[in-house]
PDB file of N, CA and C in Angstrom:
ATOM      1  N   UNK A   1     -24.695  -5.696  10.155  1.00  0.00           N
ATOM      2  CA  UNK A   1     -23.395  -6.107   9.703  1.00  0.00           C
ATOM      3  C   UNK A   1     -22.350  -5.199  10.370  1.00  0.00           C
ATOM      4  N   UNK A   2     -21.835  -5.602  11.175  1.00  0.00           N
ATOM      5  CA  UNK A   2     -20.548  -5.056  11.901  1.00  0.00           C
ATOM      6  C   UNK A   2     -19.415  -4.619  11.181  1.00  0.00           C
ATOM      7  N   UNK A   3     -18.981  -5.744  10.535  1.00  0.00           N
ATOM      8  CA  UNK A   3     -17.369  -5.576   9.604  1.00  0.00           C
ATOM      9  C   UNK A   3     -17.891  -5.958   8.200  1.00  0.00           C
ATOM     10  N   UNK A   4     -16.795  -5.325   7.243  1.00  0.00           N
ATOM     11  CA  UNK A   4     -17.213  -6.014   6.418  1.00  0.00           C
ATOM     12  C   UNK A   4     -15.680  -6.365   5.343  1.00  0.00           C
ATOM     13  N   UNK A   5     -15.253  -8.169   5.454  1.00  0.00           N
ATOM     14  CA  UNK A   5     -14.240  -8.512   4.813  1.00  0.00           C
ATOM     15  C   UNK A   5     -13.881  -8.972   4.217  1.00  0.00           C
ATOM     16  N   UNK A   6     -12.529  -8.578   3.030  1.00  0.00           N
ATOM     17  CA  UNK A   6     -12.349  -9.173   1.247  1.00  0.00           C
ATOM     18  C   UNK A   6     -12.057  -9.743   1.051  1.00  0.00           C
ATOM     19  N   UNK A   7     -11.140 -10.806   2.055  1.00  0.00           N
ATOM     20  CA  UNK A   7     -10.637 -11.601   1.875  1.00  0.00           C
ATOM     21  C   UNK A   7     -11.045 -13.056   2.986  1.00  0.00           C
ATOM     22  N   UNK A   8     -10.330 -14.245   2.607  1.00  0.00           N
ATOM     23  CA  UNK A   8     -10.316 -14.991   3.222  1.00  0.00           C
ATOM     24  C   UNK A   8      -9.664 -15.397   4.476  1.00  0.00           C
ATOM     25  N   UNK A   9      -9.885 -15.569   5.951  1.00  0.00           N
ATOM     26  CA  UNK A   9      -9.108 -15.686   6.901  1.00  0.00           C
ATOM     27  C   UNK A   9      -7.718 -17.009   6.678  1.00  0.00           C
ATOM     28  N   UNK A  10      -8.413 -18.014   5.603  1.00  0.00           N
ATOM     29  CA  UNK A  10      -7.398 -19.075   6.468  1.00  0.00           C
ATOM     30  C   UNK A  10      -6.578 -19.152   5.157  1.00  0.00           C
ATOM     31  N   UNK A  11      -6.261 -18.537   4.113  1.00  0.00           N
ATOM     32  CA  UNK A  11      -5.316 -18.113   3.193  1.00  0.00           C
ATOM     33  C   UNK A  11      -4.660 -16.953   3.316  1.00  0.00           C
ATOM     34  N   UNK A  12      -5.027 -16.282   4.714  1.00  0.00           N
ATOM     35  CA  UNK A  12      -4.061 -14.653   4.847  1.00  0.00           C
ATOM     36  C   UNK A  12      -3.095 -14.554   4.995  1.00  0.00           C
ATOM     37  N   UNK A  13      -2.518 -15.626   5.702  1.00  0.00           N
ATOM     38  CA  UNK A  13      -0.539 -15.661   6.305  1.00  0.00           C
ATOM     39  C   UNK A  13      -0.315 -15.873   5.443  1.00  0.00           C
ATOM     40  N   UNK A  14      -0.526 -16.992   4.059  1.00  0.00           N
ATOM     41  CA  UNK A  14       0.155 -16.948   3.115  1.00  0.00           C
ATOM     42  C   UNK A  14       0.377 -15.890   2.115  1.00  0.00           C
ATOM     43  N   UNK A  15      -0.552 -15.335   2.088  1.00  0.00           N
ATOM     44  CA  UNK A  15      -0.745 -14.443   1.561  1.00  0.00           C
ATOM     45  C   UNK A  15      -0.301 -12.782   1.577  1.00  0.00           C
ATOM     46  N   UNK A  16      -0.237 -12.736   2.879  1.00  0.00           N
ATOM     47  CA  UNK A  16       0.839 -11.668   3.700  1.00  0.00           C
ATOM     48  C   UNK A  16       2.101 -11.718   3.219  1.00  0.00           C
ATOM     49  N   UNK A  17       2.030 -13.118   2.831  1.00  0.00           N
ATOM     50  CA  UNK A  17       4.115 -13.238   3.242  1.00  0.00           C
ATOM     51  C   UNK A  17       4.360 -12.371   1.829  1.00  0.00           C
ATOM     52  N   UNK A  18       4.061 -12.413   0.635  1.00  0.00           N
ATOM     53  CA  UNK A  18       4.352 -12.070  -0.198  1.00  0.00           C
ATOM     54  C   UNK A  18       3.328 -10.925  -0.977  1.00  0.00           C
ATOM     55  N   UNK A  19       2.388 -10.622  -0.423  1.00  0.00           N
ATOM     56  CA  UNK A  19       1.373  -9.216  -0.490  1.00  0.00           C
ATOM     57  C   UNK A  19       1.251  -8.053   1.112  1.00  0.00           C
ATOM     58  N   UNK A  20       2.082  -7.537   0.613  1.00  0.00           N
ATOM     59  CA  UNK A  20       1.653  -6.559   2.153  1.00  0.00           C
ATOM     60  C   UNK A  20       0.188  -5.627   2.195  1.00  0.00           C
ATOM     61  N   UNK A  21      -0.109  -5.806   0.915  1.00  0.00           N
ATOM     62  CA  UNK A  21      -1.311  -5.392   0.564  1.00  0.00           C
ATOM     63  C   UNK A  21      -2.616  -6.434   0.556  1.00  0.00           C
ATOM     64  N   UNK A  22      -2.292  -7.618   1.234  1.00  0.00           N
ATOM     65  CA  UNK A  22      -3.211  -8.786   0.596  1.00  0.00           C
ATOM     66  C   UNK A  22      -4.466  -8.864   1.221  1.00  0.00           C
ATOM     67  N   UNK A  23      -4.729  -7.989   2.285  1.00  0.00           N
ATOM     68  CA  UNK A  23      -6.149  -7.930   2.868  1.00  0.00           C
ATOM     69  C   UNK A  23      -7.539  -7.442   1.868  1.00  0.00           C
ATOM     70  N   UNK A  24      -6.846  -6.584   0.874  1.00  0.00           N
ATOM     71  CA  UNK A  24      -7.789  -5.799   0.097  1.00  0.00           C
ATOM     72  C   UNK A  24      -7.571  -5.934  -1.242  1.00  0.00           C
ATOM     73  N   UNK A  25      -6.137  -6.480  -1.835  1.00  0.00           N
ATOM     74  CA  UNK A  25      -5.433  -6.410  -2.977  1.00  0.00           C
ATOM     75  C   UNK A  25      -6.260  -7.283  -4.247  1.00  0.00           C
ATOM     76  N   UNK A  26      -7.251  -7.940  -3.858  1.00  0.00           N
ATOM     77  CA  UNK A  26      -7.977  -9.010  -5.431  1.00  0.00           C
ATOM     78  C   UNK A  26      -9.338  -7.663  -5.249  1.00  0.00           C
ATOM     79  N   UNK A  27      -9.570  -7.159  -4.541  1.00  0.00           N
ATOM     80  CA  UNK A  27     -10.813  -6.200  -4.508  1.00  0.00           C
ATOM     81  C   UNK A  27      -9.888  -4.825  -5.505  1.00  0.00           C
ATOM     82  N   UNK A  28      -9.124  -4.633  -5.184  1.00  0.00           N
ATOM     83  CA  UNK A  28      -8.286  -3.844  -5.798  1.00  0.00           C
ATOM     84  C   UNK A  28      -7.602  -4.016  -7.023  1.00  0.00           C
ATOM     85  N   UNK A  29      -7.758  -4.998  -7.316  1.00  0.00           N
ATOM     86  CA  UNK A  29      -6.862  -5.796  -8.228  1.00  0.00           C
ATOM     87  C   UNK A  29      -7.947  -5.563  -9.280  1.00  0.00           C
ATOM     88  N   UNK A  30      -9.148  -6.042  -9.056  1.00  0.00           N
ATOM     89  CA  UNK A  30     -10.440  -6.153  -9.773  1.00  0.00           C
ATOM     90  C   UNK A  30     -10.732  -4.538 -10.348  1.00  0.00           C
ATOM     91  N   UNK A  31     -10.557  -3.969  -9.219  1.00  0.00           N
ATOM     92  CA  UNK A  31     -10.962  -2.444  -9.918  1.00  0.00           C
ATOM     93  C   UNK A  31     -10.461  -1.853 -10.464  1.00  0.00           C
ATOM     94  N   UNK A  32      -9.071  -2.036 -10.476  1.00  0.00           N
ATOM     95  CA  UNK A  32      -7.886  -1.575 -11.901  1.00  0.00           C
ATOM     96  C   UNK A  32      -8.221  -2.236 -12.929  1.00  0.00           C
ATOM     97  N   UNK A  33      -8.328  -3.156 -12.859  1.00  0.00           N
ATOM     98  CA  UNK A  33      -8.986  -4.383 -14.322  1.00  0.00           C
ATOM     99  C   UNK A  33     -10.172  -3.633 -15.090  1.00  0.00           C
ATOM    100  N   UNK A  34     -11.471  -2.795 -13.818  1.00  0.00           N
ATOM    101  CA  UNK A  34     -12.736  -2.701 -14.727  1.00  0.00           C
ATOM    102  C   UNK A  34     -12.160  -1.181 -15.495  1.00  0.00           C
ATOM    103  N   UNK A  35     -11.284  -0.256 -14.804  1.00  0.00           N
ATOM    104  CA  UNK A  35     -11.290   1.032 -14.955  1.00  0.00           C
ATOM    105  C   UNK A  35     -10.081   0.715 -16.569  1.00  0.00           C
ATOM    106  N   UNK A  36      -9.449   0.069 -16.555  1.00  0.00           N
ATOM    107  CA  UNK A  36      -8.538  -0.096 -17.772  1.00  0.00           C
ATOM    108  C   UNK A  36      -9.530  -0.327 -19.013  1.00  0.00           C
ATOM    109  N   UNK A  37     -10.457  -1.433 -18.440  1.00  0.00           N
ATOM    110  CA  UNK A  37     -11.188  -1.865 -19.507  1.00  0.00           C
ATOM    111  C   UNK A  37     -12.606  -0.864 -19.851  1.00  0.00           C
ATOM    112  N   UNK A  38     -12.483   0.177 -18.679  1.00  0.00           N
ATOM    113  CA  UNK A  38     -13.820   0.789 -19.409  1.00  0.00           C
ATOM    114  C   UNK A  38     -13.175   2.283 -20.186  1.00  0.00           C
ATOM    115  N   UNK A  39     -11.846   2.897 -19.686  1.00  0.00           N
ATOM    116  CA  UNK A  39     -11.940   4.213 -20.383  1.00  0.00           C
ATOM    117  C   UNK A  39     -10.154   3.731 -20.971  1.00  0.00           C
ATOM    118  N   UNK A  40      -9.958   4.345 -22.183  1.00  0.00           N
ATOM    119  CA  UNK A  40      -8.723   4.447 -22.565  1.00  0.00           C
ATOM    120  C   UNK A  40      -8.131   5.727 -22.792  1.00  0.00           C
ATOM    121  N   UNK A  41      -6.884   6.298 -22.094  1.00  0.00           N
ATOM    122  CA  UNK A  41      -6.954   7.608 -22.275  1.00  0.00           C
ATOM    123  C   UNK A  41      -6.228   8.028 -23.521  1.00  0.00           C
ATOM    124  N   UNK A  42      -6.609   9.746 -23.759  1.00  0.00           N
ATOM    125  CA  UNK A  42      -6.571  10.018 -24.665  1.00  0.00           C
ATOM    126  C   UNK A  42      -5.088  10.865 -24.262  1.00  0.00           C
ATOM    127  N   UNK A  43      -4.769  12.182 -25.101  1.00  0.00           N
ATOM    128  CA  UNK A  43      -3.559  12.722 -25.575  1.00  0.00           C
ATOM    129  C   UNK A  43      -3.876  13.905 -24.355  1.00  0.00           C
ATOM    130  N   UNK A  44      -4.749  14.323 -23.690  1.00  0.00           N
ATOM    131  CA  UNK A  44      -4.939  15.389 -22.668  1.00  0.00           C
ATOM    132  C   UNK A  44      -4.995  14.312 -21.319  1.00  0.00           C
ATOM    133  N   UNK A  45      -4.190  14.346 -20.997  1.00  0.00           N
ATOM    134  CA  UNK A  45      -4.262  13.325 -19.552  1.00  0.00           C
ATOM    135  C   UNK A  45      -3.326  14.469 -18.297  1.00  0.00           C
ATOM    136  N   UNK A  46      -3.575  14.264 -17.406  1.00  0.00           N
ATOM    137  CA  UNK A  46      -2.379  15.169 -16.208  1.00  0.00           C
ATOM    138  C   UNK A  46      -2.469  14.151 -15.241  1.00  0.00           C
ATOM    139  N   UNK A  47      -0.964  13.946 -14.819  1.00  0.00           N
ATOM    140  CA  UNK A  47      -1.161  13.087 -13.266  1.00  0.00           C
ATOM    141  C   UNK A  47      -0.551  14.154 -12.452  1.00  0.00           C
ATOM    142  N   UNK A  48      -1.560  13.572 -11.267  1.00  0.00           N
ATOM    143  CA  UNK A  48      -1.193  14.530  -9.879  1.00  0.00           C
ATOM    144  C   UNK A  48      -0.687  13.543  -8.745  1.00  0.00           C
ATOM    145  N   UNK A  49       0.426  13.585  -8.151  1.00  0.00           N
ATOM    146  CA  UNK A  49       1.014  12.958  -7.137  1.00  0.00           C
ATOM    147  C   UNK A  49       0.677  13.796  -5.959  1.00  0.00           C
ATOM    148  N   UNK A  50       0.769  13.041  -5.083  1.00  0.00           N
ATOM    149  CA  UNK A  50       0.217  13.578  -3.258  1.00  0.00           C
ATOM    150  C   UNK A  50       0.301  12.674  -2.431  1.00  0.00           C
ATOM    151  N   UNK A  51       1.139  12.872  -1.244  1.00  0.00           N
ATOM    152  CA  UNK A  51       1.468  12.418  -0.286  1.00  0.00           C
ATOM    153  C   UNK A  51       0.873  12.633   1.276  1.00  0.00           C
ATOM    154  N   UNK A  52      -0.265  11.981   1.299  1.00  0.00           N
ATOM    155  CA  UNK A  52      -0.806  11.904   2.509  1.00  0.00           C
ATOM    156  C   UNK A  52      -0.755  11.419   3.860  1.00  0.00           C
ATOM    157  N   UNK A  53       0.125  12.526   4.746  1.00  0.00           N
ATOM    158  CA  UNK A  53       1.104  12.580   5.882  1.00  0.00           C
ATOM    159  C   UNK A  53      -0.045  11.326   6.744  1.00  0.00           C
ATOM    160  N   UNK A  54       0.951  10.569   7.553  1.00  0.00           N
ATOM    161  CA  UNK A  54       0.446   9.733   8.179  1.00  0.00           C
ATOM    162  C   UNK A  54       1.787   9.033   9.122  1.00  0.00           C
ATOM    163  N   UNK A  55       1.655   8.905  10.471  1.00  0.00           N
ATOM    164  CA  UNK A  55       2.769   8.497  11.237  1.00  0.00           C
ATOM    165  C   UNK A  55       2.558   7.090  11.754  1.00  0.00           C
ATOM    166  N   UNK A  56       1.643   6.467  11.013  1.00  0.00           N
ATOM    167  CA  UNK A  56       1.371   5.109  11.291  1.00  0.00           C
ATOM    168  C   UNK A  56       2.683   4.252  10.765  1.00  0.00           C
ATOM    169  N   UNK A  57       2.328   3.370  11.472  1.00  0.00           N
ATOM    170  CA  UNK A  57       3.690   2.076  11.268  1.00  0.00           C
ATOM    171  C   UNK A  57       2.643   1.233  10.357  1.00  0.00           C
ATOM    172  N   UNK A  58       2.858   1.496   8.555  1.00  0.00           N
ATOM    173  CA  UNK A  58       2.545   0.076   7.896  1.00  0.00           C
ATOM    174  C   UNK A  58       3.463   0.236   7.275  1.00  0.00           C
ATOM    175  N   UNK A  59       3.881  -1.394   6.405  1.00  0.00           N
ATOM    176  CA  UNK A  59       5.160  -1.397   5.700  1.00  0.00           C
ATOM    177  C   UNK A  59       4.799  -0.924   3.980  1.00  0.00           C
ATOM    178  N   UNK A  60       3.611  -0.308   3.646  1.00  0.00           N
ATOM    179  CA  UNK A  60       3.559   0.602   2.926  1.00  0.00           C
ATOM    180  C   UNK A  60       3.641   2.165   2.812  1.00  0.00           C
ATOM    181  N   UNK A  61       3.904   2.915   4.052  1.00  0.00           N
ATOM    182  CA  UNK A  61       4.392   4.144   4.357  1.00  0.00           C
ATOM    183  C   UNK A  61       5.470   4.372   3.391  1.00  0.00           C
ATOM    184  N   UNK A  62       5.947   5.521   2.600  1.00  0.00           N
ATOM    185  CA  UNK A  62       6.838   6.475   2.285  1.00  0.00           C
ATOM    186  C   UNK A  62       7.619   7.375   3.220  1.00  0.00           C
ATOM    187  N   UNK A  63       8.692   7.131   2.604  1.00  0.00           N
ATOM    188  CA  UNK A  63       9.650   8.557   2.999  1.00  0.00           C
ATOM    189  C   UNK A  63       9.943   9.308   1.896  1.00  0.00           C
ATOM    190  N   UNK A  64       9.587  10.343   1.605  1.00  0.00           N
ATOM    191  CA  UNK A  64       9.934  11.590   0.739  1.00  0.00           C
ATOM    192  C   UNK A  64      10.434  12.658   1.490  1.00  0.00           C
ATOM    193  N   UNK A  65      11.645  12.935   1.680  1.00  0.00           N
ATOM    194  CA  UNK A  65      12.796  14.115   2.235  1.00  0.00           C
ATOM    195  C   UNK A  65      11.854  15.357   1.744  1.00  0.00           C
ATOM    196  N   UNK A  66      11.849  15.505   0.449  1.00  0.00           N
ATOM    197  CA  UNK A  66      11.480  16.790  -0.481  1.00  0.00           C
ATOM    198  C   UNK A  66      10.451  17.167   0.038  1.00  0.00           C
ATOM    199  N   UNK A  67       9.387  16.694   0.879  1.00  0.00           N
ATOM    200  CA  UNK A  67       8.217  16.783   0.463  1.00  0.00           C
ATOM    201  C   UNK A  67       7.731  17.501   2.523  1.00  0.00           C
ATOM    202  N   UNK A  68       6.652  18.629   2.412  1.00  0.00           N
ATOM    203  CA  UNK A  68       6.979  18.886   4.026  1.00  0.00           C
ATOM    204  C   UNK A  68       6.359  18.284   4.851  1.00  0.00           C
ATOM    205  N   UNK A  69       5.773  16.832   4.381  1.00  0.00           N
ATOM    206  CA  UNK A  69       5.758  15.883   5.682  1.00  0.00           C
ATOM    207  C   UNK A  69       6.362  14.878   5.081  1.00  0.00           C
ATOM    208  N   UNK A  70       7.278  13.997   5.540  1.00  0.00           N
ATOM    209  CA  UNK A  70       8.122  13.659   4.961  1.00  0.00           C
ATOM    210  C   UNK A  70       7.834  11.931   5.079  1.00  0.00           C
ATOM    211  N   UNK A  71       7.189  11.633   5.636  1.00  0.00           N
ATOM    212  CA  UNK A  71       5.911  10.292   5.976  1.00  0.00           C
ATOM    213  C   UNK A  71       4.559  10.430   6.024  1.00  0.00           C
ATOM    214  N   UNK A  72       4.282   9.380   4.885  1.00  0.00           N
ATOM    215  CA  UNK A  72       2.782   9.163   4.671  1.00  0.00           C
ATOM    216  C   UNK A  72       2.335   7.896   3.705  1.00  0.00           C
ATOM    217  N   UNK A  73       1.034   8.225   2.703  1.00  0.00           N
ATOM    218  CA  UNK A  73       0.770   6.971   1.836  1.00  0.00           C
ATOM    219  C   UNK A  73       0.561   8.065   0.442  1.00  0.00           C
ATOM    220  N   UNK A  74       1.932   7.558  -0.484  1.00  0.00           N
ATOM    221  CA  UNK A  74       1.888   8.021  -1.579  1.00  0.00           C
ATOM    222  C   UNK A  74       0.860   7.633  -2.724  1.00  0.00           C
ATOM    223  N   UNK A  75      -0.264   8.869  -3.013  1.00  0.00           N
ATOM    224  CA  UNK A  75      -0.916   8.385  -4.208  1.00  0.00           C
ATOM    225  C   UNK A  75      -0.745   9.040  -5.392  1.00  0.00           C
ATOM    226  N   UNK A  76      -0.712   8.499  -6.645  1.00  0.00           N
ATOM    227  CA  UNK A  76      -0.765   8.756  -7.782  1.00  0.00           C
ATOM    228  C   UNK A  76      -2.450   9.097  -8.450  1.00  0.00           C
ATOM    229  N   UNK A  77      -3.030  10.205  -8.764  1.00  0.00           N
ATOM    230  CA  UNK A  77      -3.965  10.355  -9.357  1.00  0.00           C
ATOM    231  C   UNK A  77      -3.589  10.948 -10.715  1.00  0.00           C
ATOM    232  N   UNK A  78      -4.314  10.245 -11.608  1.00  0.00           N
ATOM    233  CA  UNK A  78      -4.582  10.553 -13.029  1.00  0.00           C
ATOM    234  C   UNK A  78      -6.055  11.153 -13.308  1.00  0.00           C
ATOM    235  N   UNK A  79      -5.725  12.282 -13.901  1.00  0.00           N
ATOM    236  CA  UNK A  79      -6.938  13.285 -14.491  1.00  0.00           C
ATOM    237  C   UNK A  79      -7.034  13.945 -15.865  1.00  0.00           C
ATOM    238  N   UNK A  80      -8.549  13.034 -15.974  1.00  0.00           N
ATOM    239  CA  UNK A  80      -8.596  12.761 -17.899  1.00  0.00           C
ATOM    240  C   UNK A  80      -9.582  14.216 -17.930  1.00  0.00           C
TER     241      UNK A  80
END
């Protein structure tokens, strides 16, 4: 197996137009669904934000001034 892909080829343009995320986004979509439904958090929770520098051209890139690379892909982690 060479590649391996989540979505469907001949529903992608449509799908683009209004998901810039839509190559991976129902695989993704799905795994927020199981993780909601398997843990509920409690009153000790911490989120950690991090911005992982990257000079690629996607139209999900960030700009954060504050931050000392100032382009990348912003993630949000939560730690129970």
């Amino acid at each position: 197996m060479n590649h391996l892909w989540f979505d469907l080829k001949s529903t992608r343009p449509e799908r683009l137009r209004t998901d810039q995320f839509a190559l991976a986004s129902e695989i993704w979509n799905r795994f927020i669904e199981n993780c909601l439904l398997s843990y509920k958090a409690g009153e000790n929770i911490t989120i950690y934000e991090q911005l992982f520098p990257s000079k690629a051209r996607h139209p999900f890139i960030q700009y954060m001034p504050q931050k000392p690379n100032k382009f990348g892909i912003y993630f949000v982690n939560i730690i129970f």
